[in-house]
N, C-alpha and C. Protein backbone atom coordinates (compact mmCIF):
# COMPACT_ATOMS: atom_id res chain seq x y z
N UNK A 1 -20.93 -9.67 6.31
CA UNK A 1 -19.90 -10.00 7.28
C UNK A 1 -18.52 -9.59 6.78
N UNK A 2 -18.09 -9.11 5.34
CA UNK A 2 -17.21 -9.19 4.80
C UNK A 2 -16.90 -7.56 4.98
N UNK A 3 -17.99 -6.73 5.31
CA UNK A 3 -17.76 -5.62 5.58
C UNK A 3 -17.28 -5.46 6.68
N UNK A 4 -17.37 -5.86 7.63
CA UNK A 4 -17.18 -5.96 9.25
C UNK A 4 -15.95 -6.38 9.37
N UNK A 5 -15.21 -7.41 8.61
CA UNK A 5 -14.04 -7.71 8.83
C UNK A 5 -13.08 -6.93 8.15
N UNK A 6 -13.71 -5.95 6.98
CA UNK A 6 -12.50 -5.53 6.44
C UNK A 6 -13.06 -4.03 7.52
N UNK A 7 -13.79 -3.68 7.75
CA UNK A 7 -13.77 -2.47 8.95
C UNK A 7 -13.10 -2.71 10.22
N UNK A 8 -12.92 -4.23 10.76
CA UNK A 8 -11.86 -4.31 11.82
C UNK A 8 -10.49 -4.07 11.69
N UNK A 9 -10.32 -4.79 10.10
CA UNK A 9 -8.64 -4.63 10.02
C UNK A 9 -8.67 -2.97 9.60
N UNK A 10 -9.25 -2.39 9.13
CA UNK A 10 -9.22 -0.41 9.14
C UNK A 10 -8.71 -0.20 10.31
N UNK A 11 -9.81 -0.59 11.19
CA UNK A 11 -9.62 -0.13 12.73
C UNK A 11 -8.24 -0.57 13.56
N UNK A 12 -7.70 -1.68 13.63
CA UNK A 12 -6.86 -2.30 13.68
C UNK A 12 -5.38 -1.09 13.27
N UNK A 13 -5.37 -1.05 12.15
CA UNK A 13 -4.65 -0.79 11.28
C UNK A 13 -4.43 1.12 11.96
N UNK A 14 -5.42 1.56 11.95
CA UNK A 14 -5.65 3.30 12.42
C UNK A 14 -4.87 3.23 13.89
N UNK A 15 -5.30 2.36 15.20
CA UNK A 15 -4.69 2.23 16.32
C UNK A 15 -3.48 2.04 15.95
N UNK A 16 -2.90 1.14 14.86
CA UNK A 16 -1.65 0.71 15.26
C UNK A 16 -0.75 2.23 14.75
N UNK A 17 -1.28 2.86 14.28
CA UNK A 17 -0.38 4.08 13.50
C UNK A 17 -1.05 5.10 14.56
N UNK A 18 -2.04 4.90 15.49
CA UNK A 18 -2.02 6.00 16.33
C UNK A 18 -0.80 5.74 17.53
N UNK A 19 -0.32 4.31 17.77
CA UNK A 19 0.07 4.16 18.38
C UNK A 19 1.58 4.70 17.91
N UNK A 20 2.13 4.35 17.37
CA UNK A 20 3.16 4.82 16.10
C UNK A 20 3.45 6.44 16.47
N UNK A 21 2.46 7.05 15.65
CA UNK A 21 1.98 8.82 15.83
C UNK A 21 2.61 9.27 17.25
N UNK A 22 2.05 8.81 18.31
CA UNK A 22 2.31 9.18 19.47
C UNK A 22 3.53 9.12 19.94
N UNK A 23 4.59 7.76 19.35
CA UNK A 23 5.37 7.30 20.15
C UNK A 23 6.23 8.37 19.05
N UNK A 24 6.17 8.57 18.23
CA UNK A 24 6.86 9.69 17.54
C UNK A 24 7.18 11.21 17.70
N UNK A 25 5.73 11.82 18.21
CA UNK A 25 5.44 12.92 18.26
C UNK A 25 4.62 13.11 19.77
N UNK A 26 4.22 12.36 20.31
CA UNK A 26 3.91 12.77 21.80
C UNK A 26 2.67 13.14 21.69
N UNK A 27 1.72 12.88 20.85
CA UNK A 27 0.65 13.48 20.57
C UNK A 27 -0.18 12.15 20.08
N UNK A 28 -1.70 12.70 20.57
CA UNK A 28 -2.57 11.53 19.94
C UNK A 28 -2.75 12.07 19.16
N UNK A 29 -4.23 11.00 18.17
CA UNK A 29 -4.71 11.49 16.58
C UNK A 29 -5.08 12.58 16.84
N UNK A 30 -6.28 12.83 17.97
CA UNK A 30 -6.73 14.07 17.61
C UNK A 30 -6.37 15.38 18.13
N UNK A 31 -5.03 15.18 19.14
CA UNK A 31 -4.64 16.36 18.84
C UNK A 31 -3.48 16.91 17.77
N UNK A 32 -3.12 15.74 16.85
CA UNK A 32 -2.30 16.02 15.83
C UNK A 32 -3.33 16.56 14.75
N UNK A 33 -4.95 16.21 14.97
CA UNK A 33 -5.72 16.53 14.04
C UNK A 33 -6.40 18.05 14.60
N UNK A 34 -6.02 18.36 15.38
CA UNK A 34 -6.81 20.11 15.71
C UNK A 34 -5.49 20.57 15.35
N UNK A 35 -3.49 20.18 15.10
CA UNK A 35 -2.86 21.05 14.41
C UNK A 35 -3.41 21.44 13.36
N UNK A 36 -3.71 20.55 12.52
CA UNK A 36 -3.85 19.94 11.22
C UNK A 36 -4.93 21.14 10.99
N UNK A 37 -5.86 21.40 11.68
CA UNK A 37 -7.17 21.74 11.33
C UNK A 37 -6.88 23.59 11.68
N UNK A 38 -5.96 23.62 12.28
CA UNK A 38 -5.87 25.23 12.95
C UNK A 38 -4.83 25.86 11.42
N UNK A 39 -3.82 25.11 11.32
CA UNK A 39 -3.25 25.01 10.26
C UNK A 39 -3.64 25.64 9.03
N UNK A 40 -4.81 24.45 8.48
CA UNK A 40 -5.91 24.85 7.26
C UNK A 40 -6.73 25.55 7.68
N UNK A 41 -7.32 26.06 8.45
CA UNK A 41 -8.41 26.87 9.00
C UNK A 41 -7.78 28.33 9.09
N UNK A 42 -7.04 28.34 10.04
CA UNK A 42 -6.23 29.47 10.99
C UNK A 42 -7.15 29.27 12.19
N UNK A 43 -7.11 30.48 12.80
CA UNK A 43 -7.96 31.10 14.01
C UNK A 43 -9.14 30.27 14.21
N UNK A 44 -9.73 29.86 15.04
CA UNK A 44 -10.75 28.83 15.24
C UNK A 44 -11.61 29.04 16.61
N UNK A 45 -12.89 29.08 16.65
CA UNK A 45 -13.23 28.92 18.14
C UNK A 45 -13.34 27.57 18.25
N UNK A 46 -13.42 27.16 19.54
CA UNK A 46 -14.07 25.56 20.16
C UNK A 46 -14.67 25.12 19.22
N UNK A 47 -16.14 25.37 19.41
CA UNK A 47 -16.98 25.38 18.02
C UNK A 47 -16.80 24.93 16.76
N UNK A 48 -16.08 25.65 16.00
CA UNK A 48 -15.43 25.34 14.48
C UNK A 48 -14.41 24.70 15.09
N UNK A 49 -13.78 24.15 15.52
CA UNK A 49 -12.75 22.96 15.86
C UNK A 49 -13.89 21.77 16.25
N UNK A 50 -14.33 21.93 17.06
CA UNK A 50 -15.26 20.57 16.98
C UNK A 50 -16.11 20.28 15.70
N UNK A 51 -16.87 20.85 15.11
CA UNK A 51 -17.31 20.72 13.97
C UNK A 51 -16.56 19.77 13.02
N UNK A 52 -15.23 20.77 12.90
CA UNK A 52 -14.08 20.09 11.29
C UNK A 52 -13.85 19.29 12.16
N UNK A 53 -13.46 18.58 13.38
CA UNK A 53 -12.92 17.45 14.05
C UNK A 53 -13.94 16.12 14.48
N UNK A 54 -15.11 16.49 13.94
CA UNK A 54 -16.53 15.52 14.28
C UNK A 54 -16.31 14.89 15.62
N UNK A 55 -15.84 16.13 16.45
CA UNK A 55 -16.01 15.34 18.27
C UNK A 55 -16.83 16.10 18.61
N UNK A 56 -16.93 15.29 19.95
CA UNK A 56 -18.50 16.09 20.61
C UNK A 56 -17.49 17.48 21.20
N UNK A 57 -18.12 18.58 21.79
CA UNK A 57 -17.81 19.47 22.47
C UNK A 57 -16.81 19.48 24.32
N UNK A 58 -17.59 18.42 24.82
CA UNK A 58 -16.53 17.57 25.80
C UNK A 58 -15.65 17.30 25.57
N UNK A 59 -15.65 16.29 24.17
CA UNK A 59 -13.71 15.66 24.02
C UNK A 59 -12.79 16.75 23.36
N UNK A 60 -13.31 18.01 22.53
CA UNK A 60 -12.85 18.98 21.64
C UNK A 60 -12.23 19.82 23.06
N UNK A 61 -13.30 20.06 24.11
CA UNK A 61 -12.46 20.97 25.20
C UNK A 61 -10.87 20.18 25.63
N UNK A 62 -10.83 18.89 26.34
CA UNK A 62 -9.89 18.08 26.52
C UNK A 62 -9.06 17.94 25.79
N UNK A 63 -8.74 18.01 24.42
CA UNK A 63 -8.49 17.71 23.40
C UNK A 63 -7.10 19.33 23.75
N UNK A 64 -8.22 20.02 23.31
CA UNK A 64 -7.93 21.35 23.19
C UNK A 64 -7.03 22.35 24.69
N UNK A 65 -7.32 21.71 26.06
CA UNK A 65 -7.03 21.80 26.87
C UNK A 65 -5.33 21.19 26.97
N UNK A 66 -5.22 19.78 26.70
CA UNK A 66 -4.00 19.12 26.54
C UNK A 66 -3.14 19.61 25.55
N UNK A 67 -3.46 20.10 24.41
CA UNK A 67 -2.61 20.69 23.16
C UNK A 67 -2.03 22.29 23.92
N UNK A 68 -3.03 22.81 24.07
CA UNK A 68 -2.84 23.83 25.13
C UNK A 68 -1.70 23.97 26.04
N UNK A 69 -1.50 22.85 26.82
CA UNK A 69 -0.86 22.77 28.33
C UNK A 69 0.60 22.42 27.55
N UNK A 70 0.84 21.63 25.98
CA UNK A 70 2.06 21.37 26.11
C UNK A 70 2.65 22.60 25.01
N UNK A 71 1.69 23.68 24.97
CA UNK A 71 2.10 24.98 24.49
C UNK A 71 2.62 25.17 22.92
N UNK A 72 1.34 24.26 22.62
CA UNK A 72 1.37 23.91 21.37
C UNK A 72 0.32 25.09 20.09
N UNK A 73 -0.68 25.64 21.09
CA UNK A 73 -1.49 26.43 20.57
C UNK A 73 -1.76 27.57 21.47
N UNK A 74 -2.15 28.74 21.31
CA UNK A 74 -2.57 29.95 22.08
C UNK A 74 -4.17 29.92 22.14
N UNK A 75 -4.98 30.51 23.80
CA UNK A 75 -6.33 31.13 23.74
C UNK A 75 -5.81 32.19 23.39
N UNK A 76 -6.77 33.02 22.52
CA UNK A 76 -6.44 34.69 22.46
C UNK A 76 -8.37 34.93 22.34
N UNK A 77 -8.44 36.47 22.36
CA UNK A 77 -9.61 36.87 22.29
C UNK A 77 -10.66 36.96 20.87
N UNK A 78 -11.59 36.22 20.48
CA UNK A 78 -11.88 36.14 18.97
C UNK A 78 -11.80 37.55 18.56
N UNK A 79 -11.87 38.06 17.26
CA UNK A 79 -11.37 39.13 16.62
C UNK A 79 -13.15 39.89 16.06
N UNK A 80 -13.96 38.44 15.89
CA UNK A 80 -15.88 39.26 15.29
C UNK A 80 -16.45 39.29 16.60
N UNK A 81 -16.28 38.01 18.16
CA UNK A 81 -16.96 38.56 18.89
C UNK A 81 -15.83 38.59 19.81
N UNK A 82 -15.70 39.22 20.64
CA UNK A 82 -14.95 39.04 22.15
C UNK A 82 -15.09 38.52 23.24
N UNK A 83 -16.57 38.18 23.22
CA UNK A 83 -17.00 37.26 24.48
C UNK A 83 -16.11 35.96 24.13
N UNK A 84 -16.19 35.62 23.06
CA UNK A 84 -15.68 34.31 22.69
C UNK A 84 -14.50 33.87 22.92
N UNK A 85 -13.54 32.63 22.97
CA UNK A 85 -12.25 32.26 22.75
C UNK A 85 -11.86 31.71 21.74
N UNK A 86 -10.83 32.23 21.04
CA UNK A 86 -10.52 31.52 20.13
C UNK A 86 -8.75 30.72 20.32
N UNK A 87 -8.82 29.47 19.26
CA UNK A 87 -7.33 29.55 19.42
C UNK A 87 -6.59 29.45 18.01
N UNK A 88 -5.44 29.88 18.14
CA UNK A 88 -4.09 29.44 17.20
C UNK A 88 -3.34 28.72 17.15
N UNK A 89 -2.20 28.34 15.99
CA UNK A 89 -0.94 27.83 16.53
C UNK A 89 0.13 28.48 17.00
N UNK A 90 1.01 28.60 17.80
CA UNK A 90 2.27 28.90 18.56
C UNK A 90 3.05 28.75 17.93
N UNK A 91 4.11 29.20 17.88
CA UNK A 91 5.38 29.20 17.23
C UNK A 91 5.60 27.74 17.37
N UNK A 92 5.67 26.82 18.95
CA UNK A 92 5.72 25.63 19.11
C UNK A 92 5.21 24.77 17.89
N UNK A 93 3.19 25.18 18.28
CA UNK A 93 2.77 24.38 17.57
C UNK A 93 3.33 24.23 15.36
N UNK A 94 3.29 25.24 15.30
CA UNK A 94 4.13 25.19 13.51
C UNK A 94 5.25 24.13 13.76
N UNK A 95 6.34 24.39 14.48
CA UNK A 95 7.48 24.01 14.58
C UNK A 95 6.90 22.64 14.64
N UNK A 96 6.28 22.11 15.35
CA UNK A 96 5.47 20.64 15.59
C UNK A 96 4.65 20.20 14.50
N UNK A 97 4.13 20.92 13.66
CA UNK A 97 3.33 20.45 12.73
C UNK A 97 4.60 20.26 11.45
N UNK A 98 5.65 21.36 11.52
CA UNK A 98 6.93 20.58 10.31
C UNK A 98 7.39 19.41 11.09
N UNK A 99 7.54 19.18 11.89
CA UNK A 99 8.50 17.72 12.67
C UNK A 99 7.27 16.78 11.84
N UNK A 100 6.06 16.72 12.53
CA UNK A 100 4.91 15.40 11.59
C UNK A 100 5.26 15.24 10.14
N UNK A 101 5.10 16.87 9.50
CA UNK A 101 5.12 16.47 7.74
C UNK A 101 6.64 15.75 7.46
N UNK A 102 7.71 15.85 8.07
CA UNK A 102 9.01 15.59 7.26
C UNK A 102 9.08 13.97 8.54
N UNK A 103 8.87 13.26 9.04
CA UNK A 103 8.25 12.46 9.68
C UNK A 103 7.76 11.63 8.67
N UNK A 104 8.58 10.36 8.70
CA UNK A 104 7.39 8.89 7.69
C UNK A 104 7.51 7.94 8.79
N UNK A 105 5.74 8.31 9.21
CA UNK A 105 5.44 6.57 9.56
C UNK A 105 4.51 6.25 8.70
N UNK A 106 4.97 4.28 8.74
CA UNK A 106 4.92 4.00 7.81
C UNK A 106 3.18 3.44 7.74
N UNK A 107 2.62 3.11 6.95
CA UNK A 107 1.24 3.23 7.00
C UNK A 107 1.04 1.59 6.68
N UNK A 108 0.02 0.82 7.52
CA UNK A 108 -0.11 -0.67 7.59
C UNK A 108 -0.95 -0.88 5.97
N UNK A 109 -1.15 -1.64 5.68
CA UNK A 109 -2.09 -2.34 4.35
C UNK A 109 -3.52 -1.55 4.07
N UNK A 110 -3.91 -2.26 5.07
CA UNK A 110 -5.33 -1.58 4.85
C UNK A 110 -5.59 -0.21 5.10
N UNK A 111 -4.22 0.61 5.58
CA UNK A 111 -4.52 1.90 5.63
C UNK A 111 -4.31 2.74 4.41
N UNK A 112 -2.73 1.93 4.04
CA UNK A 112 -2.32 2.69 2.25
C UNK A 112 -3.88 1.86 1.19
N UNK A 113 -4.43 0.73 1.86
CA UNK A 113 -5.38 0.77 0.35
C UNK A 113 -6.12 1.71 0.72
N UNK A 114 -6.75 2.48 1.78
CA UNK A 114 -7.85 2.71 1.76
C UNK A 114 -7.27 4.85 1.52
N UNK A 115 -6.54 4.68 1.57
CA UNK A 115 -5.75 6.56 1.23
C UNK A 115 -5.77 6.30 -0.33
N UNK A 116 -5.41 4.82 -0.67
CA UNK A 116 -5.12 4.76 -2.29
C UNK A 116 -7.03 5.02 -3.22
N UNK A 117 -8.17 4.35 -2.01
CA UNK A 117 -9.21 4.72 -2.72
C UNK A 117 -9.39 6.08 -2.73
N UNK A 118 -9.51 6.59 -1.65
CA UNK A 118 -9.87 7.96 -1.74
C UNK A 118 -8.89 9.27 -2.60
N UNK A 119 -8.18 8.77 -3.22
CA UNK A 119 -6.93 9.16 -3.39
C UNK A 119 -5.74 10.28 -3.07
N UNK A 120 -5.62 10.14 -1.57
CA UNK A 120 -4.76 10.41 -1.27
C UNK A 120 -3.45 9.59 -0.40
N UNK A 121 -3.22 8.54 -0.82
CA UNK A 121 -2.03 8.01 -0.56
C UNK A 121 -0.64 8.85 -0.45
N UNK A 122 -0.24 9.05 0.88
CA UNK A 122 1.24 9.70 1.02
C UNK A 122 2.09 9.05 0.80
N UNK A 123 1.80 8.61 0.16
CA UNK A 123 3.46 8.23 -1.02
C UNK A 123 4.49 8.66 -1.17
């Protein structure tokens, strides 16, 4: 039971900084997390964005659709096949991904312990 309660206050704790995230940057987690991922990746189809983002293929289109519309990322044509789509970041989207990094919100308890186990605490 002791697991369950310290997995609510995680959960707890993740909403309240998604809520945070957004009201900052206009963006939910996961489309601050397909910058994040186009970023370290580069060039990406659907596909390899859903994969590194562990969403199903439905929420990765939506996801990807909304980041899209506020002209945050480009479709362009993949470069190994062409049938395919791939996307990038936009000049926008970079410019948006420095506003997040120089950006401190501040992170609740159970979120800095649990960055401090794995160890990456943004400190």
């Amino acid at each position: 039971m002791k697991q369950l309660c310290k997995i609510r206050e995680l959960y707890r704790a993740i909403a309240h900084f998604e809520a945070d995230f957004m009201d900052h940057h206009q963006l939910s987690l996961n489309e601050g997390m397909l910058l994040c991922c186009l970023q370290q990746h580069g060039t990406s189809t659907a596909g390899q964005i859903a994969e590194q983002l562990g969403l199903t293929s439905s929420n990765t289109s939506k996801v990807i659709k909304s980041v899209e519309e506020k002209g945050l990322i480009n479709r362009i044509l993949c470069k190994a096949d062409k049938r395919q789509m791939c996307f990038e970041l936009s000049l926008k989207g970079r410019n948006k991904i420095k506003q997040i990094e120089t950006a401190e919100i501040p992170l609740d308890l159970p979120l800095q312990r649990a960055f401090e186990q794995i160890g990456a605490c943004p400190t």
